[in-house]
Protein backbone atom coordinates (compact mmCIF):
# COMPACT_ATOMS: atom_id res chain seq x y z
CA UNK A 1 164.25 73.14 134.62
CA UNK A 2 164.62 71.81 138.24
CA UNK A 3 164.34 68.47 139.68
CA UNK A 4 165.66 66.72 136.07
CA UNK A 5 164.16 63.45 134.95
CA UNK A 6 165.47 62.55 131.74
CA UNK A 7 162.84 61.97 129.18
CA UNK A 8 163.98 59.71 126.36
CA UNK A 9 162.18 57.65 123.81
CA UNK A 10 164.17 54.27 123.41
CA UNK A 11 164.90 53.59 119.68
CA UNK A 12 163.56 49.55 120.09
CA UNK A 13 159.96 51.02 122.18
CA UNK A 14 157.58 48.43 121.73
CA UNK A 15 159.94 45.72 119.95
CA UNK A 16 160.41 42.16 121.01
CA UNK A 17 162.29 41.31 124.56
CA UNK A 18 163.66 38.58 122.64
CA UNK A 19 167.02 39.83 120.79
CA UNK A 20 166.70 37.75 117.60
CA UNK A 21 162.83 38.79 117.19
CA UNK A 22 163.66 42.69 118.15
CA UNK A 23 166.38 42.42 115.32
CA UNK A 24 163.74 41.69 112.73
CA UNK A 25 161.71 44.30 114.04
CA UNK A 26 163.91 46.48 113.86
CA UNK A 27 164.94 45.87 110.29
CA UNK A 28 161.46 46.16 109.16
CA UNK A 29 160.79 49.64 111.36
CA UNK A 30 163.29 51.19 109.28
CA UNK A 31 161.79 50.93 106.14
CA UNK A 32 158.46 52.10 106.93
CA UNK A 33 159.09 54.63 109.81
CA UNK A 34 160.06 57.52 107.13
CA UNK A 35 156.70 56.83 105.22
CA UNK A 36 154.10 59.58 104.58
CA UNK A 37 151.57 59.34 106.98
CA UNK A 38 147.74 58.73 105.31
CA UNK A 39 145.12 59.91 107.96
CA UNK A 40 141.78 58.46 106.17
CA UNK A 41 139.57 59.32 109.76
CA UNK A 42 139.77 61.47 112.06
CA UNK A 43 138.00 64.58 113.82
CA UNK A 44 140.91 67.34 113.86
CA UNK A 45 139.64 71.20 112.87
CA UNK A 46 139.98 72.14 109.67
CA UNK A 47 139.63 75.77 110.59
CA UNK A 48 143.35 75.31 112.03
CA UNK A 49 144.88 74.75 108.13
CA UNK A 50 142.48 76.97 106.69
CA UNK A 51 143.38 79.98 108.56
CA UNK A 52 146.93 78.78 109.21
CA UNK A 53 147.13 81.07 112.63
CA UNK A 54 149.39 80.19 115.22
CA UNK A 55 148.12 77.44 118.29
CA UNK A 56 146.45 79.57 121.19
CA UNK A 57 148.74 77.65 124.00
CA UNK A 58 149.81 74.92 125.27
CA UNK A 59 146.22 73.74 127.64
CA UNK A 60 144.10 75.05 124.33
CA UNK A 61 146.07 72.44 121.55
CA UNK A 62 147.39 69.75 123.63
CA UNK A 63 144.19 69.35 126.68
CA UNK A 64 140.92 70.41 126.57
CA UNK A 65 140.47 68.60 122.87
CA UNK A 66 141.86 65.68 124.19
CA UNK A 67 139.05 63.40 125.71
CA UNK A 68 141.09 60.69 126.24
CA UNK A 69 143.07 63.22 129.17
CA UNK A 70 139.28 64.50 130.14
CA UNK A 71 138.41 61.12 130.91
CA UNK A 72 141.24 59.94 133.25
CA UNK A 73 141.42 63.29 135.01
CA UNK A 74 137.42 63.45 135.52
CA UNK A 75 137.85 59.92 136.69
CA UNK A 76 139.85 60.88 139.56
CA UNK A 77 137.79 63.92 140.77
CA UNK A 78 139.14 66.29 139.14
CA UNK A 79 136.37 68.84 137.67
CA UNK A 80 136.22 69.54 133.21
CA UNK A 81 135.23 73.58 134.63
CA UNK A 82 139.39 73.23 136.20
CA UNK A 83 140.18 72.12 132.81
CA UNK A 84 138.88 75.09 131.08
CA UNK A 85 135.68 73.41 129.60
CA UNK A 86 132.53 75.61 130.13
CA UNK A 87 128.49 74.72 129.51
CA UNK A 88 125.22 75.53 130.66
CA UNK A 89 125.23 75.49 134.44
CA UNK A 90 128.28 74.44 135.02
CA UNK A 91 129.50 77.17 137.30
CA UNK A 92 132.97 78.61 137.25
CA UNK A 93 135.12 77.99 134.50
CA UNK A 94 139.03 78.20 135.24
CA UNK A 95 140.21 80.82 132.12
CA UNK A 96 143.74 80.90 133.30
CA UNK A 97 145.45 78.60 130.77
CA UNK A 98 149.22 78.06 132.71
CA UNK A 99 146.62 77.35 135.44
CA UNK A 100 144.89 74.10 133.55
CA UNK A 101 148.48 73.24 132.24
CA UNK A 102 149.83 73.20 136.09
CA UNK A 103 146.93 71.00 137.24
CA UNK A 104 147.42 68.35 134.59
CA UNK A 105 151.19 68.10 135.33
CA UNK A 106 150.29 67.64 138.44
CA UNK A 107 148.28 64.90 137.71
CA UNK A 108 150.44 63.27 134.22
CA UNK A 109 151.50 60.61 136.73
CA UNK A 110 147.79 59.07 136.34
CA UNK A 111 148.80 58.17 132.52
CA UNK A 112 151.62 55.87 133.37
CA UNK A 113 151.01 52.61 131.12
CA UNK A 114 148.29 54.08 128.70
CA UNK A 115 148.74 55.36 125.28
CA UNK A 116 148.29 58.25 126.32
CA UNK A 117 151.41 59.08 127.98
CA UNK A 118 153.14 57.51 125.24
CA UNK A 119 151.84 59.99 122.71
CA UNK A 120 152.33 63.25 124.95
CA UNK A 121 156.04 62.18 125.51
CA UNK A 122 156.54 61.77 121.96
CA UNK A 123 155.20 65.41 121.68
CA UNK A 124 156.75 66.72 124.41
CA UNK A 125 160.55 64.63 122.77
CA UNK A 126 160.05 65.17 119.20
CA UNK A 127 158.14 68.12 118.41
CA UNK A 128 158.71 70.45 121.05
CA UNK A 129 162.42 68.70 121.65
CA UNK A 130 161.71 68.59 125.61
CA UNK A 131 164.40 66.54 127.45
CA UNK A 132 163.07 65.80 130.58
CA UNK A 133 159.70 64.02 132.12
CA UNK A 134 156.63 66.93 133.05
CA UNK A 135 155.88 67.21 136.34
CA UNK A 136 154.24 69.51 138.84
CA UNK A 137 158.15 71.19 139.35
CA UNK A 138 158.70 71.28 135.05
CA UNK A 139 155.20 72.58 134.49
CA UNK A 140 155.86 76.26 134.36
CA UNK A 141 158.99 75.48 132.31
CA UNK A 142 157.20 73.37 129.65
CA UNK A 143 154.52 75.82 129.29
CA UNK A 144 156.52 78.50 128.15
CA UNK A 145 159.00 76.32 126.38
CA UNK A 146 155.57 75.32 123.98
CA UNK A 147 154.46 78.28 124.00
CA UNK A 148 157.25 80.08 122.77
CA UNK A 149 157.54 77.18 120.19
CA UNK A 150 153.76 77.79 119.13
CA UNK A 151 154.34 81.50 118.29
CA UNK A 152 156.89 80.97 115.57
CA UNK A 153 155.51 80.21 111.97
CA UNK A 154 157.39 76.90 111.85
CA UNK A 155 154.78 75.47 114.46
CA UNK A 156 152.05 76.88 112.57
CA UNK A 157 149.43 74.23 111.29
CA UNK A 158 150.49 74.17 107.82
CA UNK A 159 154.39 74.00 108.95
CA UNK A 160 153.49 70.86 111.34
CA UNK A 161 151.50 69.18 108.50
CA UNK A 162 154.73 69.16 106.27
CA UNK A 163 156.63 68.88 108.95
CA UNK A 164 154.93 65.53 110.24
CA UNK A 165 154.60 64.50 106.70
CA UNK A 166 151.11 63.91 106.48
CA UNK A 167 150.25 62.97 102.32
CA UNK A 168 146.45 63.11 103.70
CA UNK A 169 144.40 63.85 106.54
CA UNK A 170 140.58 63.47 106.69
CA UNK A 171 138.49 65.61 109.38
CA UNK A 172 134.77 64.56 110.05
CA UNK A 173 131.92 67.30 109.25
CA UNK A 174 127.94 66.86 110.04
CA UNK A 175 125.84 66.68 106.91
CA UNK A 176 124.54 70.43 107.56
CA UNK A 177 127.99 71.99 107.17
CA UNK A 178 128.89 74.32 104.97
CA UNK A 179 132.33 72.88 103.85
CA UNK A 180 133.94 76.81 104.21
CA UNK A 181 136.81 75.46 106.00
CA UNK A 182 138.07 72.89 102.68
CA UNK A 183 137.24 75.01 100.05
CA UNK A 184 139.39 77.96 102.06
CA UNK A 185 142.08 75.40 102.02
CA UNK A 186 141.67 74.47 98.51
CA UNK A 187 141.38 77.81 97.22
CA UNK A 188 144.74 78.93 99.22
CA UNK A 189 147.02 77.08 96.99
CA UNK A 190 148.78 75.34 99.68
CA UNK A 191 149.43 71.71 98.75
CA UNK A 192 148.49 70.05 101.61
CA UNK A 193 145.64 67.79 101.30
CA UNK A 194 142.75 67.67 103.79
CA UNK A 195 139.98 66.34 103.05
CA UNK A 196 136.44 65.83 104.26
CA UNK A 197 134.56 63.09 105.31
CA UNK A 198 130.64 62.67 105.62
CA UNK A 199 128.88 61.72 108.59
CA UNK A 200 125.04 61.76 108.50
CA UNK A 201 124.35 60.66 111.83
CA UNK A 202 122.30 64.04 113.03
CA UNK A 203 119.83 63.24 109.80
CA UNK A 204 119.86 59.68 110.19
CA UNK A 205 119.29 58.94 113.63
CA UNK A 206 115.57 59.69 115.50
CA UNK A 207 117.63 59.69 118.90
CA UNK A 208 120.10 62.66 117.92
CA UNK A 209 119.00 65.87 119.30
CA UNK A 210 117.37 68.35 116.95
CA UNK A 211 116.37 64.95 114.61
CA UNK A 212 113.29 66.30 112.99
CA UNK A 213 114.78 70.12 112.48
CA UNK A 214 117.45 68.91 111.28
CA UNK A 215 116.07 66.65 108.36
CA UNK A 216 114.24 70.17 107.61
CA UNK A 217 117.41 71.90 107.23
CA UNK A 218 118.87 69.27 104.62
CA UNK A 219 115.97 69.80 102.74
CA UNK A 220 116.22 73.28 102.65
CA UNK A 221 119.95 73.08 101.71
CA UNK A 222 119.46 70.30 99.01
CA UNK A 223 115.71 71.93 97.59
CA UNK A 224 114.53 68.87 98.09
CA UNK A 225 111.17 68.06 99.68
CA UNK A 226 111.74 65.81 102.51
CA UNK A 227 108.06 65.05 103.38
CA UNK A 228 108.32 61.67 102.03
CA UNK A 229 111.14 59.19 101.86
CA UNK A 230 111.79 59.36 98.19
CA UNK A 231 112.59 63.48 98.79
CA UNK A 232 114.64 62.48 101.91
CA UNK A 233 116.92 59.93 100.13
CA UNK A 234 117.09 62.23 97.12
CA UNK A 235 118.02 64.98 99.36
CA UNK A 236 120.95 63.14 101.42
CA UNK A 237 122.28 61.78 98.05
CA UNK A 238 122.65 65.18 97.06
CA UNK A 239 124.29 66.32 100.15
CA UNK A 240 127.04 63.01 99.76
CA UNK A 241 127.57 64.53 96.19
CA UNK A 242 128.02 68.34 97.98
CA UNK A 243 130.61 66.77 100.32
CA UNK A 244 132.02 64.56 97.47
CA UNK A 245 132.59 67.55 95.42
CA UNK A 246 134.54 68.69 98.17
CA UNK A 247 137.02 66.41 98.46
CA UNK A 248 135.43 63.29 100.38
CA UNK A 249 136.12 59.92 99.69
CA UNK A 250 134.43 58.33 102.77
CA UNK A 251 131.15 58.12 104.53
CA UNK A 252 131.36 57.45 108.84
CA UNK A 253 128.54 56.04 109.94
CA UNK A 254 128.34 55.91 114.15
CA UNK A 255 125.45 53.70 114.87
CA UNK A 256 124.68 52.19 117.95
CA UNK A 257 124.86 49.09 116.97
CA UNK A 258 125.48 47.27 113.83
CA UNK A 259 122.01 46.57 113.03
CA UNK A 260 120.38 46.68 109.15
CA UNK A 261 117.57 46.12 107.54
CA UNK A 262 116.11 45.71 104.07
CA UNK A 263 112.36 46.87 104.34
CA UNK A 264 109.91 47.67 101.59
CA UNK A 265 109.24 51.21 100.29
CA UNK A 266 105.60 50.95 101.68
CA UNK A 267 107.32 50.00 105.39
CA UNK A 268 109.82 52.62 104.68
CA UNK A 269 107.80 55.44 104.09
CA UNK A 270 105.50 54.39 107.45
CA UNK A 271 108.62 54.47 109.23
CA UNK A 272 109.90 57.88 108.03
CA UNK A 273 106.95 59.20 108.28
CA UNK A 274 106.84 58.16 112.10
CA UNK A 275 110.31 59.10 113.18
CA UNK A 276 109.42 62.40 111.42
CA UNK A 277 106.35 63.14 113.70
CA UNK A 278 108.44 62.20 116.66
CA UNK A 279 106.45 59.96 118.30
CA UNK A 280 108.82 56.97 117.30
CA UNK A 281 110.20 54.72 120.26
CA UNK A 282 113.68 53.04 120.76
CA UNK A 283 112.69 49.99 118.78
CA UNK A 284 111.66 51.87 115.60
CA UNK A 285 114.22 54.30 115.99
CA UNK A 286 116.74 51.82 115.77
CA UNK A 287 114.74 50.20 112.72
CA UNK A 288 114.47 53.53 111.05
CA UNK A 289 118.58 53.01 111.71
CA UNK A 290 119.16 49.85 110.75
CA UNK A 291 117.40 50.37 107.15
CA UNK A 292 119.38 53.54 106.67
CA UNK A 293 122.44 52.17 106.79
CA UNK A 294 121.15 49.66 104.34
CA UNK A 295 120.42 52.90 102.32
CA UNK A 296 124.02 54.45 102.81
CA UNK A 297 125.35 51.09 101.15
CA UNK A 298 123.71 51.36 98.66
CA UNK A 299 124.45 55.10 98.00
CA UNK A 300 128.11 54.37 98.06
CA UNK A 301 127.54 51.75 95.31
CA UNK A 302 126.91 54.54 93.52
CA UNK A 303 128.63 57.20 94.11
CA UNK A 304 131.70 55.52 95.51
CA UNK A 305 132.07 56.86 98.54
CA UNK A 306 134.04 54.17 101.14
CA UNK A 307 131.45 53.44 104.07
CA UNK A 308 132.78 53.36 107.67
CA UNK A 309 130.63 52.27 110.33
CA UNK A 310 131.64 52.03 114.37
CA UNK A 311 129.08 50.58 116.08
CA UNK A 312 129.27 49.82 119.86
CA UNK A 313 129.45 52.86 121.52
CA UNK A 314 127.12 53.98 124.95
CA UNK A 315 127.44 57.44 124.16
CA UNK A 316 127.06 60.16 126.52
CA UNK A 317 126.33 57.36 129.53
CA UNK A 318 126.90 60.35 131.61
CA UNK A 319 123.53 61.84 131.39
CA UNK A 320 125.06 64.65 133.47
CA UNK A 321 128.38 65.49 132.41
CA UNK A 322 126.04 65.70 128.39
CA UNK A 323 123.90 68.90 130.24
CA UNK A 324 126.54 70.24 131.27
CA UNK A 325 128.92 69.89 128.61
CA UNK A 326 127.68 68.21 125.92
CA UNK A 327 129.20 65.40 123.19
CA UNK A 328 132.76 64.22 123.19
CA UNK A 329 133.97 64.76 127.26
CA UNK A 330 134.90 61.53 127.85
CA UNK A 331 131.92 59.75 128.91
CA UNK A 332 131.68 57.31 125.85
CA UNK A 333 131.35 53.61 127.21
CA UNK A 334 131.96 50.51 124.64
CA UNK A 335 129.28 48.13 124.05
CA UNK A 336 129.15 44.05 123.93
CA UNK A 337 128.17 44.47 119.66
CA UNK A 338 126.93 41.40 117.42
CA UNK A 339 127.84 41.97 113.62
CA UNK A 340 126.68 38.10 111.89
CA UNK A 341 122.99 38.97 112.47
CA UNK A 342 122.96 42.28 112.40
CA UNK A 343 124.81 42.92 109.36
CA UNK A 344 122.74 39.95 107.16
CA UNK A 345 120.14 42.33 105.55
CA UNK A 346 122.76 44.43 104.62
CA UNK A 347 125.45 42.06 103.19
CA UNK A 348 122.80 40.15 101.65
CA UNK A 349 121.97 43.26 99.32
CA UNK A 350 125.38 44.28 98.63
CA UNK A 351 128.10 42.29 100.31
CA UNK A 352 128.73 40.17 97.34
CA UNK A 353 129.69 43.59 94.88
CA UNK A 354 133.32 44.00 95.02
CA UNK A 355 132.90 47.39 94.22
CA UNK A 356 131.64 48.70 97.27
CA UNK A 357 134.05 48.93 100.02
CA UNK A 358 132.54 48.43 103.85
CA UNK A 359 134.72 49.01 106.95
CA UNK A 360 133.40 47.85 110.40
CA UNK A 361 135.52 49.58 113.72
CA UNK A 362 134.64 47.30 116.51
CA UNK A 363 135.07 48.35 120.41
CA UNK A 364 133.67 44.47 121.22
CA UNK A 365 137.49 42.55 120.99
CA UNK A 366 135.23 39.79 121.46
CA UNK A 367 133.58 39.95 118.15
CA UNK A 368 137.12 39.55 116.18
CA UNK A 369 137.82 35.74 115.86
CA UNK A 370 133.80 34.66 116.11
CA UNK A 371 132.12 37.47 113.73
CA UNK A 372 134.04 40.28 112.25
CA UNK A 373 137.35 38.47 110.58
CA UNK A 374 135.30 35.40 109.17
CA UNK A 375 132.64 38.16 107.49
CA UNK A 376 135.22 40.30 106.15
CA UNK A 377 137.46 36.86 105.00
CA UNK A 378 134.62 36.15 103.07
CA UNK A 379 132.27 39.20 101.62
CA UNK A 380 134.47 41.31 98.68
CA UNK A 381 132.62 44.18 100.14
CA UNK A 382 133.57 43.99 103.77
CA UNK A 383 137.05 45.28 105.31
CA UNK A 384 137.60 45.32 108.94
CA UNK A 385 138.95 48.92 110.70
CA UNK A 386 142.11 48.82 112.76
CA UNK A 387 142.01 48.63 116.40
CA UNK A 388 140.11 51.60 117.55
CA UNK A 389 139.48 54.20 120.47
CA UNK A 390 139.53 51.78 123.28
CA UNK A 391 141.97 49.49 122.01
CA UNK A 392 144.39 51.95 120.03
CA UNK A 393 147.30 51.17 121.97
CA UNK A 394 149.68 48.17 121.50
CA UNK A 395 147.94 45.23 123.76
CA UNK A 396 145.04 46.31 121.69
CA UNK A 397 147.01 46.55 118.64
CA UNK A 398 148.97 42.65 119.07
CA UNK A 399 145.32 41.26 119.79
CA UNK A 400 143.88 42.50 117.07
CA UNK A 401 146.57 40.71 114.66
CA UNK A 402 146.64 37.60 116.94
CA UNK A 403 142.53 37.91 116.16
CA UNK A 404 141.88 39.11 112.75
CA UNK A 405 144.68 37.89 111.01
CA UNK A 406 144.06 33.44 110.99
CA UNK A 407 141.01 34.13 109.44
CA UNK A 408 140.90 37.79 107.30
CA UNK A 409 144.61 38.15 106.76
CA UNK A 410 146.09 41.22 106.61
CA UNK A 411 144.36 42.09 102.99
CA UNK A 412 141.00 42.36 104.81
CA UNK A 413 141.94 45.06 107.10
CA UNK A 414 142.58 49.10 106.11
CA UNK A 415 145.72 49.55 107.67
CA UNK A 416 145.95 52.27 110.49
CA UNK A 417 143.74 55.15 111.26
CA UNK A 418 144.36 57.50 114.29
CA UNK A 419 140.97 58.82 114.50
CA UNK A 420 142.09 61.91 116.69
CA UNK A 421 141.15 65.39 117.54
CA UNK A 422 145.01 66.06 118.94
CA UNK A 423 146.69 66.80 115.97
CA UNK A 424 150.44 67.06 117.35
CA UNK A 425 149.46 63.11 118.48
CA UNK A 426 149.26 62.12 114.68
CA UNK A 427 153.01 61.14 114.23
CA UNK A 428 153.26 59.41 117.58
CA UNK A 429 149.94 56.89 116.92
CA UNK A 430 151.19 56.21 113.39
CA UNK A 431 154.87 55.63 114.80
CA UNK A 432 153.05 52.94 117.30
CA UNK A 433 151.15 51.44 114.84
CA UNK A 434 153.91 50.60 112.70
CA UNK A 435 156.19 49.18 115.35
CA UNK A 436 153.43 47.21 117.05
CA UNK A 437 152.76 45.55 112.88
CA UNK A 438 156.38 45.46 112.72
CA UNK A 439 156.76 43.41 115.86
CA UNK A 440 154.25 40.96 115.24
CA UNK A 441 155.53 40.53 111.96
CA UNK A 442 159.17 39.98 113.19
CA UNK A 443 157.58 37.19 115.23
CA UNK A 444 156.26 35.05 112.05
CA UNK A 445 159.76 35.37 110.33
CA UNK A 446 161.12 34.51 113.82
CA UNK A 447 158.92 31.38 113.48
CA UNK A 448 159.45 30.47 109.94
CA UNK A 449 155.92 31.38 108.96
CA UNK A 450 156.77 34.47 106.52
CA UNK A 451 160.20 35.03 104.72
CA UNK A 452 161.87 38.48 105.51
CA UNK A 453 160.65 39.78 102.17
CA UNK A 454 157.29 38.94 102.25
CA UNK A 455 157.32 40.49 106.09
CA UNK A 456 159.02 43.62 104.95
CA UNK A 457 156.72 44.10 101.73
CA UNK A 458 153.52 43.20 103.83
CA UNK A 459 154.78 45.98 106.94
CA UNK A 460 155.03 48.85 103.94
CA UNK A 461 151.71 47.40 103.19
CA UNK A 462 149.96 47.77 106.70
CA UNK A 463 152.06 51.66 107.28
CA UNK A 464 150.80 53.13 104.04
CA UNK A 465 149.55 51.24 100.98
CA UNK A 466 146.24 49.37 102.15
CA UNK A 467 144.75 52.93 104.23
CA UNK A 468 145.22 54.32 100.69
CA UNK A 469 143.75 51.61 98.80
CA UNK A 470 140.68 51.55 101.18
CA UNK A 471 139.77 54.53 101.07
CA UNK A 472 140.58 55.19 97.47
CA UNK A 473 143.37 58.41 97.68
């Protein structure tokens, strides 16, 4: 490779400046940095360990799944059709793969100082064993260097999984899915555990595209009638027990806001029968929202599936990039989210069971002191979700402890989730989470607030046990 810039990933990343407080850290990195990885939510393919065939190349795996890189390049003019991502009207498409790898090395100087960057180089370091920085001169060079690596069987999917030592990993399917993809897996006697996770949002929310069809469809699959809202909730309980059957343990619920409601069956069937006609607008659609989520609660109560919900989210602001393109392109914009009032009708129902397990994500940092850690340090039912999306990097990680952990401790939260579609990223977000934890909790030994014991039990805690807890694996 020409032009050699020396790309190495410094064994104290992320520690404490200070020497005594980086110590600690350290200490406490090394016994959680060989754990098993638990992946509870996330959005990776599970077609990719079902059919166990070898990565396309090196702009297919590692770029156009990415939004996080869509987003930044877009951002700075740079066109999604250059990057390989096609849609309805959106003229020519560039096919040539080396081609989309050149252009984002040409442009990888634009992640300096986000997470971003510090994922790929772990990639590029540790799985691929790449010694030097990409750049527009070491693009041709890494491409074939990963795609060389890609075509052997030990970079298969299946190989990577062990490899990264992943005990579980959870992908995200609609309610209409068929589930092939994790019964393939299970029926393939590989050991590797991938589960699903059920996300309702297409039969749940009036606003989704294809709303009313779709509720059609889930009756047809369940053989349910879903012309009232008796045969509706029958027939979405039924699909939760499909998916449940198949391996879920989780429900993800992404609202646009944290709204619920606790209406009567008379109100409730008015509503359905409203949002059903189509002729609902924004205000009862997000009623019909808010009571449904009500309604997932108390479905996990009884089946005992974990419910996730991630309010917050402006999705598709980019009316249109969503024409052209459609859903997940990097156009997702965070929302100022209020959780005390919002989440009342719900809590009030079911907060108080211990047995039902609630985890709010948050994009609103805001909402951490003032709402989110005094709910969850008080309702058995609520647990607050790690830093998320936005804020999954490490100023987004230390605030979040600073934040959450006076008032919920760390016994309220779930641990770490990566929530990714860019599988080969999994070891590197887990490997920041756990030095970020570890660093903050080298800072309360450092200040006499925790003994080294109780910091080094609580950091195997954060990297592996609560996530499994949670989400009961």
């Amino acid at each position: 490779m020409t032009q050699k810039i020396a790309l190495s990933l410094h064994p104290d990343r992320l520690f404490p400046a200070d020497s005594t407080t980086r110590g600690i850290a350290r200490e406490l990195y090394q016994a959680v940095s060989g754990l098993p990885i638990i992946s509870p939510h996330g959005h990776t393919d599970p077609r990719w360990f079902a059919g166990n065939q070898p990565f396309e190349n090196a702009a297919e795996l590692l770029i156009k799944p990415d939004h996080y890189l869509l987003r930044m390049l877009y951002s700075q003019g740079i066109p999604l059709t250059a990057l390989g991502i096609g849609g309805s009207d959106a003229g020519a498409v560039e096919t040539d793969p080396e081609v989309i790898w050149q252009r984002f090395a040409d442009h990888y100087y634009l992640f300096r100082g986000t997470p971003s960057r510090m994922w790929l180089d772990h990639v590029f370091a540790e799985v691929f064993g790449i010694d030097e920085v990409l750049t527009s001169a070491t693009a041709g060079d890494y491409y074939q260097h990963i795609n060389r690596a890609l075509a052997s069987d030990e970079f298969r999917p299946r190989a990577l999984f062990e490899r990264f030592n992943i005990e579980l990993l959870a992908t995200t399917e609609g309610p209409l899915d068929d589930l092939r993809h994790h019964r393939q897996i299970r029926e393939s006697g590989w050991q590797g555990r991938v589960i699903t996770t059920f996300r309702p949002d297409p039969v749940l929310d009036p606003q989704y595209e294809g709303f009313v069809g779709n509720v059609q469809e889930l009756g047809r699959l369940t053989g349910e009638s879903v012309e009232t809202f008796d045969g509706y909730l029958r027939a979405l309980f039924a699909r939760r027990a499909f998916f449940k059957a198949n391996g879920a343990t989780a429900t993800d619920h992404g609202h646009p806001t944290a709204a619920t409601a606790d209406l009567s069956r008379e109100d409730c069937e008015q509503l359905y029968q409203l949002v059903m006609s189509g002729h609902a607008n924004a205000a009862q659609a997000e009623l019909f929202r808010a009571q449904m989520l009500t309604e997932m609660a108390g479905m996990s109560l009884e089946d005992g599936l974990v419910m996730q919900i991630h309010p917050g989210v402006f999705r598709n602001h980019n009316p249109q990039l969503f024409t052209q393109f459609g859903r997940d392109k990097g156009a997702d914009i965070p929302l100022q989210t209020e959780y005390v009032n919002a989440l009342h009708p719900l809590l009030s129902k079911y907060g108080n069971n211990a047995d039902l397990t609630i985890i709010v994500f948050t994009l609103d940092e805001t909402s951490y002191s003032r709402e989110l850690a005094p709910l969850a340090g008080h309702y058995p039912a609520l647990k607050v979700g790690p830093a998320w999306w936005f804020h999954d990097s490490p100023e987004g990680m230390r605030r979040y402890r600073e934040q959450i952990t006076e008032t919920a401790g760390f016994y309220n939260t779930v641990g770490f989730n990566d929530d990714t579609r860019a599988f080969l990223s999994i070891p590197a977000r887990h490997d920041v989470a756990r030095r970020m934890d570890c660093a903050f909790l080298a800072q309360l030994v450092a200040e006499h607030r925790l003994t080294q014991q109780e910091a080094a039990e609580t950091a195997v805690d954060l990297a592996y046990n609560l996530a499994r807890t949670a989400y009961k694996l």
